[in-house]
C-alpha atoms as a PDB file:
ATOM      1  CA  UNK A   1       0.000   0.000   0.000  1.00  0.00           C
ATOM      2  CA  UNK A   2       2.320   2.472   0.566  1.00  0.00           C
ATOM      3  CA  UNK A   3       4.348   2.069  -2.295  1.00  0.00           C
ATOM      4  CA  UNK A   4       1.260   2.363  -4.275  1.00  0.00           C
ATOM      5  CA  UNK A   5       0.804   5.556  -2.384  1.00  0.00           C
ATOM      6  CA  UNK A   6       4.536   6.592  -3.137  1.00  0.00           C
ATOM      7  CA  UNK A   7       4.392   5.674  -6.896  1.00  0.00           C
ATOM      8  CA  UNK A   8       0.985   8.262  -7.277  1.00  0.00           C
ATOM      9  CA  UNK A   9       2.999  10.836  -5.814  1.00  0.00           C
ATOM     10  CA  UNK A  10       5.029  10.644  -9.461  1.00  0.00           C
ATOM     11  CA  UNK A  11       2.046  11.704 -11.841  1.00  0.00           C
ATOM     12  CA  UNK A  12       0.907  14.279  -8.777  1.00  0.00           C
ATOM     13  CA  UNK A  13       4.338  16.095  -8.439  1.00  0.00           C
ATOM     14  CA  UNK A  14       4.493  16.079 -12.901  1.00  0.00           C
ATOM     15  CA  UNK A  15       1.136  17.480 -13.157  1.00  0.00           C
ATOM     16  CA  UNK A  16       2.577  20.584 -11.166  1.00  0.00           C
ATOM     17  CA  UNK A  17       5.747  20.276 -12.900  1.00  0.00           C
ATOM     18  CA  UNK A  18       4.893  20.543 -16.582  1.00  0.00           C
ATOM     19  CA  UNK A  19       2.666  23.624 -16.041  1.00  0.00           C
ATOM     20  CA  UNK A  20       5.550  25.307 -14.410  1.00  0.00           C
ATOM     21  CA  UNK A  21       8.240  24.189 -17.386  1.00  0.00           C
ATOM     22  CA  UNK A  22       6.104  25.731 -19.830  1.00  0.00           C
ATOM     23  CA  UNK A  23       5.430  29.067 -18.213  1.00  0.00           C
ATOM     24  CA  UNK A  24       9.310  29.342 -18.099  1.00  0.00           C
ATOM     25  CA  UNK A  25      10.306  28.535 -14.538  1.00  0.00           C
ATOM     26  CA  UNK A  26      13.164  26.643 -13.271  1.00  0.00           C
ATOM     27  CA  UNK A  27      13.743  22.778 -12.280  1.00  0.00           C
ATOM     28  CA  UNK A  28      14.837  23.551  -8.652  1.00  0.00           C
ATOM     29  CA  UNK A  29      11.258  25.858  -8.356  1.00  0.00           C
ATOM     30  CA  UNK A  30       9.318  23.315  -9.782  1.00  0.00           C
ATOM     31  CA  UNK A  31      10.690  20.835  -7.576  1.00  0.00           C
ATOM     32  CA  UNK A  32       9.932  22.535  -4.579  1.00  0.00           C
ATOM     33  CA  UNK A  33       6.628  23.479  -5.632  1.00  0.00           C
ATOM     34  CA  UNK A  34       5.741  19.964  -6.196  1.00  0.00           C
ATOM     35  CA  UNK A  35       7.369  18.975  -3.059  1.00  0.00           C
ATOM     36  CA  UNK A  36       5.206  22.143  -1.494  1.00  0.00           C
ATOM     37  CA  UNK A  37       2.403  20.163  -2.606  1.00  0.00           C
ATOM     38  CA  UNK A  38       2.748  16.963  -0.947  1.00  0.00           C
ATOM     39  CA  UNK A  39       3.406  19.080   2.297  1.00  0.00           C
ATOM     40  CA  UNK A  40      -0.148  18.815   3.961  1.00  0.00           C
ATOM     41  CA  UNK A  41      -0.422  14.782   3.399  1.00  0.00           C
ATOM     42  CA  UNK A  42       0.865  14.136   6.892  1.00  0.00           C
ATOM     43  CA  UNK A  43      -2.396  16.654   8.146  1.00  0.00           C
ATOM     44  CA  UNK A  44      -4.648  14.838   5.869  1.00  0.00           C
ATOM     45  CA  UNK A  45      -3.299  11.367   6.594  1.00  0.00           C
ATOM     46  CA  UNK A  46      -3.767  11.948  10.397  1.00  0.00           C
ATOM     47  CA  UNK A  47      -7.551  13.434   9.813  1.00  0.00           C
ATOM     48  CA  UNK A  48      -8.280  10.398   7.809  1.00  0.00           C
ATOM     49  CA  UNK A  49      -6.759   7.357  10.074  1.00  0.00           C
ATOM     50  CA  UNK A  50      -8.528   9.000  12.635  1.00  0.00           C
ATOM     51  CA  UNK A  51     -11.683   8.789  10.641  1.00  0.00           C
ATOM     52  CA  UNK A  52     -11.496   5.692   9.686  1.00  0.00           C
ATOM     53  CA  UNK A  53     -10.944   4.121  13.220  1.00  0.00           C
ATOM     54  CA  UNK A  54     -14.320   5.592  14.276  1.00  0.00           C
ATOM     55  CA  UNK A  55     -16.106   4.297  11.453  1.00  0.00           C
ATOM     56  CA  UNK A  56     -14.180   1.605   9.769  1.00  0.00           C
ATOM     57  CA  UNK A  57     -17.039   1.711   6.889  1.00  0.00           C
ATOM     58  CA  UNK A  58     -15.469   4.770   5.214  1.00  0.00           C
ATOM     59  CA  UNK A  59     -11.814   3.003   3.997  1.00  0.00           C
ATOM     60  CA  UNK A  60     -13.181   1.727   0.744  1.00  0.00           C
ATOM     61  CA  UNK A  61     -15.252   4.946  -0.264  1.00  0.00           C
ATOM     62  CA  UNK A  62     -11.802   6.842   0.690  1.00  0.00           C
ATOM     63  CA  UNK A  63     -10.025   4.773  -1.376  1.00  0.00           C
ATOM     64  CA  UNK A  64     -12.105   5.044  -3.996  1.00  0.00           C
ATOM     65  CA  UNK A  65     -12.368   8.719  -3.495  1.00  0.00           C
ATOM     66  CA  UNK A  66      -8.662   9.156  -3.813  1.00  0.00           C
ATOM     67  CA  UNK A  67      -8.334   6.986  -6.854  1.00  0.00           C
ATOM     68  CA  UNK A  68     -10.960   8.601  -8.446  1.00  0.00           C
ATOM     69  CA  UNK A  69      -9.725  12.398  -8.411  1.00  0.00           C
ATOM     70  CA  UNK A  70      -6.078  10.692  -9.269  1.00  0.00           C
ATOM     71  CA  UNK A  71      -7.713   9.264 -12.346  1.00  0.00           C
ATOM     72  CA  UNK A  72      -9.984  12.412 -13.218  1.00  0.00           C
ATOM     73  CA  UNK A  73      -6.490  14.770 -12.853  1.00  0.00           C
ATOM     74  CA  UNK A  74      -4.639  12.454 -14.934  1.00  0.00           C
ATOM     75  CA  UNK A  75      -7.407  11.788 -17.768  1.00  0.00           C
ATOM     76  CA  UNK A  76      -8.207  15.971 -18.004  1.00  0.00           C
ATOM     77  CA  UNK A  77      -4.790  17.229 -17.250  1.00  0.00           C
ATOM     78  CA  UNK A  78      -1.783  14.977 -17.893  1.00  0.00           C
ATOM     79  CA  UNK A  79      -3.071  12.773 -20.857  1.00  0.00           C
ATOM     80  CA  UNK A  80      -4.162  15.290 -23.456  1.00  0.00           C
ATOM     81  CA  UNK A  81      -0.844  17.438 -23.065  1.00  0.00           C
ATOM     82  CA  UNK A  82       0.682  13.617 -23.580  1.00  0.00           C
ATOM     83  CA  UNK A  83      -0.720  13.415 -26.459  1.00  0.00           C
ATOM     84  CA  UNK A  84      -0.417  17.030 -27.902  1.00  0.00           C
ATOM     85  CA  UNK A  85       2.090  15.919 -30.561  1.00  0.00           C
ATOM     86  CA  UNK A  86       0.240  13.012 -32.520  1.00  0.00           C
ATOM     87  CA  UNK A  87       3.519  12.193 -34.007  1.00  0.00           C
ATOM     88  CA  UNK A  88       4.625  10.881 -30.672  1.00  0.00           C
ATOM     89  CA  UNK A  89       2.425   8.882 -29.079  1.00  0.00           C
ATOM     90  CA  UNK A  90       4.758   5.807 -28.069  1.00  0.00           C
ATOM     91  CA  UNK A  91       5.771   7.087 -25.448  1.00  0.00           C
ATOM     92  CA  UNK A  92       2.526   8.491 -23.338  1.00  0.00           C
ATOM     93  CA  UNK A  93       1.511   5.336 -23.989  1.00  0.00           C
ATOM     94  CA  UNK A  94       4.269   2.659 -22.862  1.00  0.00           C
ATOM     95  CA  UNK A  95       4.562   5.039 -20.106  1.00  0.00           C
ATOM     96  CA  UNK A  96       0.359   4.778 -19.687  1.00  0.00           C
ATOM     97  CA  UNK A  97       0.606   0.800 -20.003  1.00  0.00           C
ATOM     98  CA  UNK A  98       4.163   0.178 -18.336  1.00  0.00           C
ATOM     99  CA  UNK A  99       1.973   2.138 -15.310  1.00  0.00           C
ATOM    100  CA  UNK A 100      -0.936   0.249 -15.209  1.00  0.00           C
ATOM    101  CA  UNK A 101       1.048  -3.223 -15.885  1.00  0.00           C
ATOM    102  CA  UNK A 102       3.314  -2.437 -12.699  1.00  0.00           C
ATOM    103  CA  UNK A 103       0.162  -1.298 -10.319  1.00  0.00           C
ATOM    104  CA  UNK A 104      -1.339  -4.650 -11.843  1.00  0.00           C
ATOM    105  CA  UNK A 105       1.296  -6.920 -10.464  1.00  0.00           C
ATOM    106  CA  UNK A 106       1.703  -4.914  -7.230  1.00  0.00           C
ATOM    107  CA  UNK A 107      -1.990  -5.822  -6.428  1.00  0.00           C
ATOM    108  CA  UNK A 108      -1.203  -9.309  -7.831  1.00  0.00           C
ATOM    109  CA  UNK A 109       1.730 -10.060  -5.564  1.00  0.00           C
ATOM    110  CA  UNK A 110       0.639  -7.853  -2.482  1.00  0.00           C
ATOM    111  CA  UNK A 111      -2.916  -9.145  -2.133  1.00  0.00           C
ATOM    112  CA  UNK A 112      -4.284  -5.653  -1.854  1.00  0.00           C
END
């Protein structure tokens, strides 16, 4: 589970990162400001185990809450700038399938 949560952090930190490349700022300010981002998880991540030991009903609807706005940021943001240049398309989509294949075989091997 947590590398799960680990590997999602990847597309999350890009989709702050290419926005920032394009309007002309650095690498070491788009790396904080992606690392900026991920700052209030530890809040959140408190709020929500504390949640979920009171009512142990609401784990799968968070889950599925979290994978859900992952997927919606990723389908509307990330994937059509992938694709931008229909010339290249191999990559976005090994990348797209290399991603899914590996999250695959984590949930495979780990049972999750």
């Amino acid at each position: 589970m947590i590398l799960a949560i680990a590997i999602q952090n990847i597309p999350e930190g890009t989709s702050v990162a290419i926005p920032m490349e394009a309007a002309g700022y650095g690498r070491m300010r788009q790396f904080w400001a992606a690392v900026a981002t991920s700052a209030p998880q530890p809040v959140g991540a408190v709020i929500a185990y504390l949640a979920v030991e009171q009512v142990n009903a609401l784990l799968p609807f968070s889950f599925a809450f979290a994978a859900g706005a992952m997927l919606s940021l990723i389908a509307i943001e990330l994937l059509p700038q992938a694709y931008e240049d229909r010339r290249r398309w191999l990559g976005p989509t090994a990348g797209l399938l290399g991603g899914a294949a590996v999250m695959m075989a984590l949930d495979l091997l780990l049972g999750v």
